[in-house]
PDB file of N, CA and C in Angstrom:
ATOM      1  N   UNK A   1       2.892  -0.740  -9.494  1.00  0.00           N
ATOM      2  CA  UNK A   1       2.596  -0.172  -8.202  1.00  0.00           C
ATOM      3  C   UNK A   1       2.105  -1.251  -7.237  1.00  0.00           C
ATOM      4  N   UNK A   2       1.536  -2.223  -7.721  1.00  0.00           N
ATOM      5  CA  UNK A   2       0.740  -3.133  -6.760  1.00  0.00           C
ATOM      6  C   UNK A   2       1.539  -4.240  -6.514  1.00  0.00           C
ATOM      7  N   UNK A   3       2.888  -4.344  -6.919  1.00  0.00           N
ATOM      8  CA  UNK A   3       3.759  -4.962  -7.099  1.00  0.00           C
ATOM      9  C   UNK A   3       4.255  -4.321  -5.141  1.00  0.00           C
ATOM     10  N   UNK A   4       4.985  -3.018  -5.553  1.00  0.00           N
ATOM     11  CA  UNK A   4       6.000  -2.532  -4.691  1.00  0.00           C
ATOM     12  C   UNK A   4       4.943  -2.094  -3.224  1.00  0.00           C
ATOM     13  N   UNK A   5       3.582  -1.748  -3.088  1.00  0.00           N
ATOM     14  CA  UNK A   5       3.005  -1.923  -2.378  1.00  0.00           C
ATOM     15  C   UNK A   5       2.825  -3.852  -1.922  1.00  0.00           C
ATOM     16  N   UNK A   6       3.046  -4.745  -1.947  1.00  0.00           N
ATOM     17  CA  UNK A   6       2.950  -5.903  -2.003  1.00  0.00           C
ATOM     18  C   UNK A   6       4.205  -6.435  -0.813  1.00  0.00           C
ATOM     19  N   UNK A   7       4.999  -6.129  -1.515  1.00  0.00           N
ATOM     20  CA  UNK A   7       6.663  -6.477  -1.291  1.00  0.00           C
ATOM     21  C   UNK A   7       7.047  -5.495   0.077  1.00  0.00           C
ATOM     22  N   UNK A   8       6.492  -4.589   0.141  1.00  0.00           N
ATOM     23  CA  UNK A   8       6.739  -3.796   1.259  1.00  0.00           C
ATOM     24  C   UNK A   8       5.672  -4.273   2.675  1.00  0.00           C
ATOM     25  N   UNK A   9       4.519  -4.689   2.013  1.00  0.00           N
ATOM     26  CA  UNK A   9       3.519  -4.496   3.209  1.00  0.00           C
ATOM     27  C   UNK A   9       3.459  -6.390   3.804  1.00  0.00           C
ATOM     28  N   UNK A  10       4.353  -7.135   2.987  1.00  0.00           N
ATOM     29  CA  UNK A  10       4.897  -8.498   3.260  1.00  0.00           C
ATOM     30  C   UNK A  10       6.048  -8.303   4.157  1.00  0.00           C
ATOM     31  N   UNK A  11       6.886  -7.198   3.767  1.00  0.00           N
ATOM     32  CA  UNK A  11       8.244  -7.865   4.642  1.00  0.00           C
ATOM     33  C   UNK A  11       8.123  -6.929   5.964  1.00  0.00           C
ATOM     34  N   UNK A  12       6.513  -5.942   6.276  1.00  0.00           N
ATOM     35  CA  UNK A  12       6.107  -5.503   7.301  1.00  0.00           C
ATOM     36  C   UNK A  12       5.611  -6.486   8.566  1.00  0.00           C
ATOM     37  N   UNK A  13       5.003  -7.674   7.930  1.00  0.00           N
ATOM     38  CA  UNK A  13       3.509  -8.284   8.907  1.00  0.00           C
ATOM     39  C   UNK A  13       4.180  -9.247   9.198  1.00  0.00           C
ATOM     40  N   UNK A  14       3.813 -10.597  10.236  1.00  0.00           N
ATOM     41  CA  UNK A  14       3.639 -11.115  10.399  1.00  0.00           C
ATOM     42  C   UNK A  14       3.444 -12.048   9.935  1.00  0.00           C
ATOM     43  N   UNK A  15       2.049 -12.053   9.742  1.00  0.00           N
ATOM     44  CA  UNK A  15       1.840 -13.519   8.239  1.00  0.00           C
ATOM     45  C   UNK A  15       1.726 -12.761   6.617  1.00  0.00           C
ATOM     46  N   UNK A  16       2.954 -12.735   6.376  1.00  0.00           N
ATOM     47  CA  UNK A  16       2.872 -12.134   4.597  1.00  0.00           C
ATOM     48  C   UNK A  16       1.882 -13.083   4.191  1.00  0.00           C
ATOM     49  N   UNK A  17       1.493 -14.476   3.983  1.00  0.00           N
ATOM     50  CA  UNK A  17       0.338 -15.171   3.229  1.00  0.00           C
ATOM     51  C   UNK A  17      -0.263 -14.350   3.311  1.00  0.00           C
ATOM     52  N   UNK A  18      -1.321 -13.471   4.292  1.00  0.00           N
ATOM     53  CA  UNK A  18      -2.654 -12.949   4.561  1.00  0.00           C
ATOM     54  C   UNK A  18      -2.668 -11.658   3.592  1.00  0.00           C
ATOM     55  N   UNK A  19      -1.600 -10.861   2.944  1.00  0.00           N
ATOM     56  CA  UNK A  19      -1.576 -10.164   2.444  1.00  0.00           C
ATOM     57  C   UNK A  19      -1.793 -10.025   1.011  1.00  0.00           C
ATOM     58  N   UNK A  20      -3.049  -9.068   0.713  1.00  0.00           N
ATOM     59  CA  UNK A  20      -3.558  -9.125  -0.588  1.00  0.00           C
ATOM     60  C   UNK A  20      -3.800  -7.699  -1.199  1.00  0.00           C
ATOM     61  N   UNK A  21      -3.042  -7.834  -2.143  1.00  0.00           N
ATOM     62  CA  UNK A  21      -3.345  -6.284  -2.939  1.00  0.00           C
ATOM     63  C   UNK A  21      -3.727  -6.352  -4.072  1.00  0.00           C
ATOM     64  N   UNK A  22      -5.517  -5.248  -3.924  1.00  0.00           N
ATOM     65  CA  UNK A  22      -5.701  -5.170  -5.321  1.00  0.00           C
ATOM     66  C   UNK A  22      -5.637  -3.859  -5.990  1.00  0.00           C
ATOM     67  N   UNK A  23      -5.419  -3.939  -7.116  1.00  0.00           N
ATOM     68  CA  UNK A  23      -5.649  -2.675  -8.126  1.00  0.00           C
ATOM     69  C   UNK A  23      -6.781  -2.341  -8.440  1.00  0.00           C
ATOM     70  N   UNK A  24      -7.528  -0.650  -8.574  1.00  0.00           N
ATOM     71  CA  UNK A  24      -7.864  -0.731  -9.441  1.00  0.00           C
ATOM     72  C   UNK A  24      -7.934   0.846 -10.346  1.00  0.00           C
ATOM     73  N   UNK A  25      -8.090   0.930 -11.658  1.00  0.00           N
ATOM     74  CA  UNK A  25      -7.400   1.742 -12.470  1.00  0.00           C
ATOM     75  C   UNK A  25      -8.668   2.796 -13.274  1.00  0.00           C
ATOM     76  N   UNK A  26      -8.210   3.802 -13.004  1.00  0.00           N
ATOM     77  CA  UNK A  26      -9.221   4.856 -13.856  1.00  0.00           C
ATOM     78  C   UNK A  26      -8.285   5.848 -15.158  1.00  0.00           C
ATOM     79  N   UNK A  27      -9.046   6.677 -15.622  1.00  0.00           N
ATOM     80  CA  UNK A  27      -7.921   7.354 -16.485  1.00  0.00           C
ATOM     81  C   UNK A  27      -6.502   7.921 -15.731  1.00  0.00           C
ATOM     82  N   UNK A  28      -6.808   8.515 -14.758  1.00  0.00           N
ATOM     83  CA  UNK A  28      -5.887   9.653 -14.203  1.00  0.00           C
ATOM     84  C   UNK A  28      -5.171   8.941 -13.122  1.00  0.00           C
ATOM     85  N   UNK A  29      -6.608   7.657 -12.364  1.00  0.00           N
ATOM     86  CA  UNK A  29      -6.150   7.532 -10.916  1.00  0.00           C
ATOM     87  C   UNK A  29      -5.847   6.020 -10.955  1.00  0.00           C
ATOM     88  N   UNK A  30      -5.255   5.571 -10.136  1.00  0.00           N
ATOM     89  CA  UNK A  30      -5.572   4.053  -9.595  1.00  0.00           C
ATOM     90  C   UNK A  30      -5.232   4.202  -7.805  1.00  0.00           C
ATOM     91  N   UNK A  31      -6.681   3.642  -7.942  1.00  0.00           N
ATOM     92  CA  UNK A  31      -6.182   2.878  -6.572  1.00  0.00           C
ATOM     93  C   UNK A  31      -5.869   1.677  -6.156  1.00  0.00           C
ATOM     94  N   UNK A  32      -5.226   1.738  -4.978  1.00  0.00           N
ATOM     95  CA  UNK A  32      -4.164   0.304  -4.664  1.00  0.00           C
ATOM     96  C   UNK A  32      -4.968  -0.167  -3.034  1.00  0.00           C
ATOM     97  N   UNK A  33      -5.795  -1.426  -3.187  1.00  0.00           N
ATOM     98  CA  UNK A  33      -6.392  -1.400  -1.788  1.00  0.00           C
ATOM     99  C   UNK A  33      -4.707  -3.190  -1.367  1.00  0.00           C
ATOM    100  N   UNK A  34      -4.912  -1.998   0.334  1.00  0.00           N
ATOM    101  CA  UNK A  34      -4.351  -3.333   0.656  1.00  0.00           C
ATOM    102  C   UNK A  34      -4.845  -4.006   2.326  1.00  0.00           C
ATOM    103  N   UNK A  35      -4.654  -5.463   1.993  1.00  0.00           N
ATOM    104  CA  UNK A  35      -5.548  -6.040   3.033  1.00  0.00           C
ATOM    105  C   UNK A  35      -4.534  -6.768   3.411  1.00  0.00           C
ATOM    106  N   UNK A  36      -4.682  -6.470   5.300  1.00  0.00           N
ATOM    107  CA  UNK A  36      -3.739  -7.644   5.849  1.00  0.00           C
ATOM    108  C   UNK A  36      -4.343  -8.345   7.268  1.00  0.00           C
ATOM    109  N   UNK A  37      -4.032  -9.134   7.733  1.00  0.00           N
ATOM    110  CA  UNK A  37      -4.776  -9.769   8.844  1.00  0.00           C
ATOM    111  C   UNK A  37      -4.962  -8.807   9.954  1.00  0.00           C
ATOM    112  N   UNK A  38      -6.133  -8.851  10.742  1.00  0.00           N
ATOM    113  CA  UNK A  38      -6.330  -8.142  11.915  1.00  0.00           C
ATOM    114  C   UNK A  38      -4.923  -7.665  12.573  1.00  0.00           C
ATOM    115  N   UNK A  39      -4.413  -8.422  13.511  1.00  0.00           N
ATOM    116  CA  UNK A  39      -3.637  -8.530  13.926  1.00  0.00           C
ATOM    117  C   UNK A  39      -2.237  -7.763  13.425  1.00  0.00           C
ATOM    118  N   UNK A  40      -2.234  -7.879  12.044  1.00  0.00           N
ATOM    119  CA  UNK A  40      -0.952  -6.997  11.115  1.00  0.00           C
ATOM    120  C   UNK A  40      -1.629  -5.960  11.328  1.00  0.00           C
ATOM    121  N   UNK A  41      -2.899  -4.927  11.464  1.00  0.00           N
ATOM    122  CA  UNK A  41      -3.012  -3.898  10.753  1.00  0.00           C
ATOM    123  C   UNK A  41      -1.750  -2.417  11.820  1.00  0.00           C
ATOM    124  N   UNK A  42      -1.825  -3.309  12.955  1.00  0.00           N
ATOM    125  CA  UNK A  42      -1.334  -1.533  13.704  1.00  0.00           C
ATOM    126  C   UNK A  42       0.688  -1.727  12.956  1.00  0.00           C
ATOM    127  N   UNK A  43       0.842  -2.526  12.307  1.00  0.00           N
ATOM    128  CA  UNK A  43       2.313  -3.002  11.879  1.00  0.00           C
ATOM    129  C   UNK A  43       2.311  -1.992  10.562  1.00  0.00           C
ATOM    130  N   UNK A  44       0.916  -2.180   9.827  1.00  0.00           N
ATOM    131  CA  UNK A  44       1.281  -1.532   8.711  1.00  0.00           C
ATOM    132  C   UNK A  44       0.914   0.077   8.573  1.00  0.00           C
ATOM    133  N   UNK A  45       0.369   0.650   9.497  1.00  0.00           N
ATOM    134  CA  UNK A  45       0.030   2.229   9.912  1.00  0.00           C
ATOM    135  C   UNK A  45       0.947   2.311  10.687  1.00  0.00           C
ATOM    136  N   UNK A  46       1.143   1.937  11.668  1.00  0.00           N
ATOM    137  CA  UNK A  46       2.339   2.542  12.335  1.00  0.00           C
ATOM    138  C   UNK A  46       1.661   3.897  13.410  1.00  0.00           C
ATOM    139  N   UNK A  47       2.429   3.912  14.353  1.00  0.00           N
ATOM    140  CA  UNK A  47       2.306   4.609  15.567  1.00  0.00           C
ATOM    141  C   UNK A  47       2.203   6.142  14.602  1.00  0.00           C
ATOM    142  N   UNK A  48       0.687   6.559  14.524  1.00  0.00           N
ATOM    143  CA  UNK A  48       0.435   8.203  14.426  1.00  0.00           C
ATOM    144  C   UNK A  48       0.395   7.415  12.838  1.00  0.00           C
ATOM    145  N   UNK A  49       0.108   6.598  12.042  1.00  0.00           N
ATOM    146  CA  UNK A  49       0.005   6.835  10.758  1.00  0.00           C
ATOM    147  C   UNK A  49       1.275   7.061  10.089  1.00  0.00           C
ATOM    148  N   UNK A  50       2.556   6.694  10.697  1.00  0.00           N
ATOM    149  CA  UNK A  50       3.810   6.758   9.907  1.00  0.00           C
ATOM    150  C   UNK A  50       4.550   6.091   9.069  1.00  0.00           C
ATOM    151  N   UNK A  51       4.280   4.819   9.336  1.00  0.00           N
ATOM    152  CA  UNK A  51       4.298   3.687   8.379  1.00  0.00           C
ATOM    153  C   UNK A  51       3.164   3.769   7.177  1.00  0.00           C
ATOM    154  N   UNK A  52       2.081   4.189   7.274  1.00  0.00           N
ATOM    155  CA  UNK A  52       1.193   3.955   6.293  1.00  0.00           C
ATOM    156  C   UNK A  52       1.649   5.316   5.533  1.00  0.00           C
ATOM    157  N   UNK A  53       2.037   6.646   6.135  1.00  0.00           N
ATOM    158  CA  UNK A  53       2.368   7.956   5.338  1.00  0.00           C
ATOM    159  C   UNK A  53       3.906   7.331   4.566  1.00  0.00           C
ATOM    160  N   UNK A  54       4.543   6.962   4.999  1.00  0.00           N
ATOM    161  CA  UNK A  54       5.391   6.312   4.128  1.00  0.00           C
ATOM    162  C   UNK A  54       5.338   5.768   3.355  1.00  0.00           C
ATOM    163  N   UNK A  55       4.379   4.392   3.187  1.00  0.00           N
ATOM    164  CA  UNK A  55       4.420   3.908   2.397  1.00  0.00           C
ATOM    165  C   UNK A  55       3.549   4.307   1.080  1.00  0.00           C
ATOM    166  N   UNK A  56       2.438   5.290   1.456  1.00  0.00           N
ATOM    167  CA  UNK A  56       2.031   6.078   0.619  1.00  0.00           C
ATOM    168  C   UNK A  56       3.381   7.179  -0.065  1.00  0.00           C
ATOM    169  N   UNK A  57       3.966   7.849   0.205  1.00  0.00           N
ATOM    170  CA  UNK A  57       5.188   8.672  -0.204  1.00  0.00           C
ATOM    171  C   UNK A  57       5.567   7.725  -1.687  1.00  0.00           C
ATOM    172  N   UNK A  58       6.467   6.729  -0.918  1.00  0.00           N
ATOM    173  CA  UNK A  58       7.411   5.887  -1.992  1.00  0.00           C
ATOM    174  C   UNK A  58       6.116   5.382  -2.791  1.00  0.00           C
ATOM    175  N   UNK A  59       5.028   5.208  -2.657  1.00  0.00           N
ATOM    176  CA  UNK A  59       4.247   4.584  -4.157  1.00  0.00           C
ATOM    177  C   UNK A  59       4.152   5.694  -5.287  1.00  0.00           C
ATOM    178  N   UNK A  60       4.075   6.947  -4.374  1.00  0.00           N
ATOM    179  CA  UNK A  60       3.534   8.147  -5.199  1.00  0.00           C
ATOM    180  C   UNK A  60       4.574   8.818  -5.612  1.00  0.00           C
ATOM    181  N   UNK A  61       6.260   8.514  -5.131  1.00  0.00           N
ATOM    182  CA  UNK A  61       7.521   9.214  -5.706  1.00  0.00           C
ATOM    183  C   UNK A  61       7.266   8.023  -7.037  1.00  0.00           C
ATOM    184  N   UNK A  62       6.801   7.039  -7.051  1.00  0.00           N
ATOM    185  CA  UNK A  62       7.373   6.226  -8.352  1.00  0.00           C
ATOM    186  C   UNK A  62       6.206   6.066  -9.258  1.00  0.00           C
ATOM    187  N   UNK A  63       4.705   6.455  -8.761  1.00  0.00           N
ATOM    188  CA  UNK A  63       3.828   6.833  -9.710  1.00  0.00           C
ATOM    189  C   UNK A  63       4.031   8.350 -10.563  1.00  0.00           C
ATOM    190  N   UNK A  64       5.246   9.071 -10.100  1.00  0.00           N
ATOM    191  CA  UNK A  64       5.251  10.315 -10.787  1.00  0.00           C
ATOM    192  C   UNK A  64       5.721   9.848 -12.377  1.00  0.00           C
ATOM    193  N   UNK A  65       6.272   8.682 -12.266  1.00  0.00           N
ATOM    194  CA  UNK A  65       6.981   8.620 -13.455  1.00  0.00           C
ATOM    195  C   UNK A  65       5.794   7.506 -14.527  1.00  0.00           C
ATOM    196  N   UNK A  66       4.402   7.744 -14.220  1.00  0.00           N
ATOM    197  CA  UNK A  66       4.106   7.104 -15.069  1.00  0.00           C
ATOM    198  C   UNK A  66       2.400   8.407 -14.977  1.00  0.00           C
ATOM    199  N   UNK A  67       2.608   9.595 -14.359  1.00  0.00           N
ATOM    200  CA  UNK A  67       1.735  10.687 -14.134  1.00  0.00           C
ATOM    201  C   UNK A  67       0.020  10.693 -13.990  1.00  0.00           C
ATOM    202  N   UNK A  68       0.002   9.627 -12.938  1.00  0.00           N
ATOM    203  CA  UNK A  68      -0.887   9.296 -12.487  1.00  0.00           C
ATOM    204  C   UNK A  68      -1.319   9.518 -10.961  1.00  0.00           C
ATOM    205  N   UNK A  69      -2.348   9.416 -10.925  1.00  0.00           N
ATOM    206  CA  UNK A  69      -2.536  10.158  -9.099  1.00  0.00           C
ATOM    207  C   UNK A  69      -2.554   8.201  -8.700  1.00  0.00           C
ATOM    208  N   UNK A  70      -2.209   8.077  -7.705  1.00  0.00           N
ATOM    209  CA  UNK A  70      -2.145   6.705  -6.748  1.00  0.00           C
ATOM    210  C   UNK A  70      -2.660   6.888  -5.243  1.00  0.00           C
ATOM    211  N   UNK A  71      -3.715   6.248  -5.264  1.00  0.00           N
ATOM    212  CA  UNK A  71      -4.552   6.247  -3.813  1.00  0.00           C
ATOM    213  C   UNK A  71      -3.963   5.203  -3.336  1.00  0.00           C
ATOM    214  N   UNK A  72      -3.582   4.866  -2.201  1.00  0.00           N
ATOM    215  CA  UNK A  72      -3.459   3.478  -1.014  1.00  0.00           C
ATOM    216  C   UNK A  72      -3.889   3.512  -0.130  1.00  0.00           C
ATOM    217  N   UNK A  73      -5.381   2.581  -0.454  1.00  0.00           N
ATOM    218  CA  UNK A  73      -6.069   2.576   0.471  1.00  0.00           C
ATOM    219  C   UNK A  73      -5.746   1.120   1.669  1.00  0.00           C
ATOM    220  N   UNK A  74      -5.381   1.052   3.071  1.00  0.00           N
ATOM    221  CA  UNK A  74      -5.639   0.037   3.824  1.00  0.00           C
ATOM    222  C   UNK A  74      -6.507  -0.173   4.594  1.00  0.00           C
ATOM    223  N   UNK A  75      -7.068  -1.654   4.135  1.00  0.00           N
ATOM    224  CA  UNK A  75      -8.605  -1.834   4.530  1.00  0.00           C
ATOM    225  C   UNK A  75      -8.137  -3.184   5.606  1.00  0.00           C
TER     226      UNK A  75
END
């Protein structure tokens, strides 16, 4: 997951270097925090939160297959 959150929120920004995603994992849940430079953040939410509802969607269509809840949090 922290993979495909990674790869997506790089070929979104500006400066992919600045972009850092961490994991972290409970029984049921993991969350996925992701951090990108000031400047990237309105790139990766998107006008009304549409980019960020997206990219939440596709983490959580491909966490079904391992039946875990997936938070993405952007900080």
């Amino acid at each position: 997951m922290k993979e495909l959150v990674e790869v997506i929120a790089k070929s979104l920004v500006d400066s992919p270097d600045e972009v850092v995603v961490t994991e972290k994992e409970d029984d049921k849940t993991v969350v996925i925090e992701l951090h990108v430079a000031a400047s990237d953040m309105g790139k990766v939410i998107g006008k009304q939160g549409r980019i960020a509802k997206a990219i939440r969607s596709v983490v959580k269509a491909a966490a079904s297959k391992v039946d875990k809840k997936v938070i993405v949090d952007i900080i």
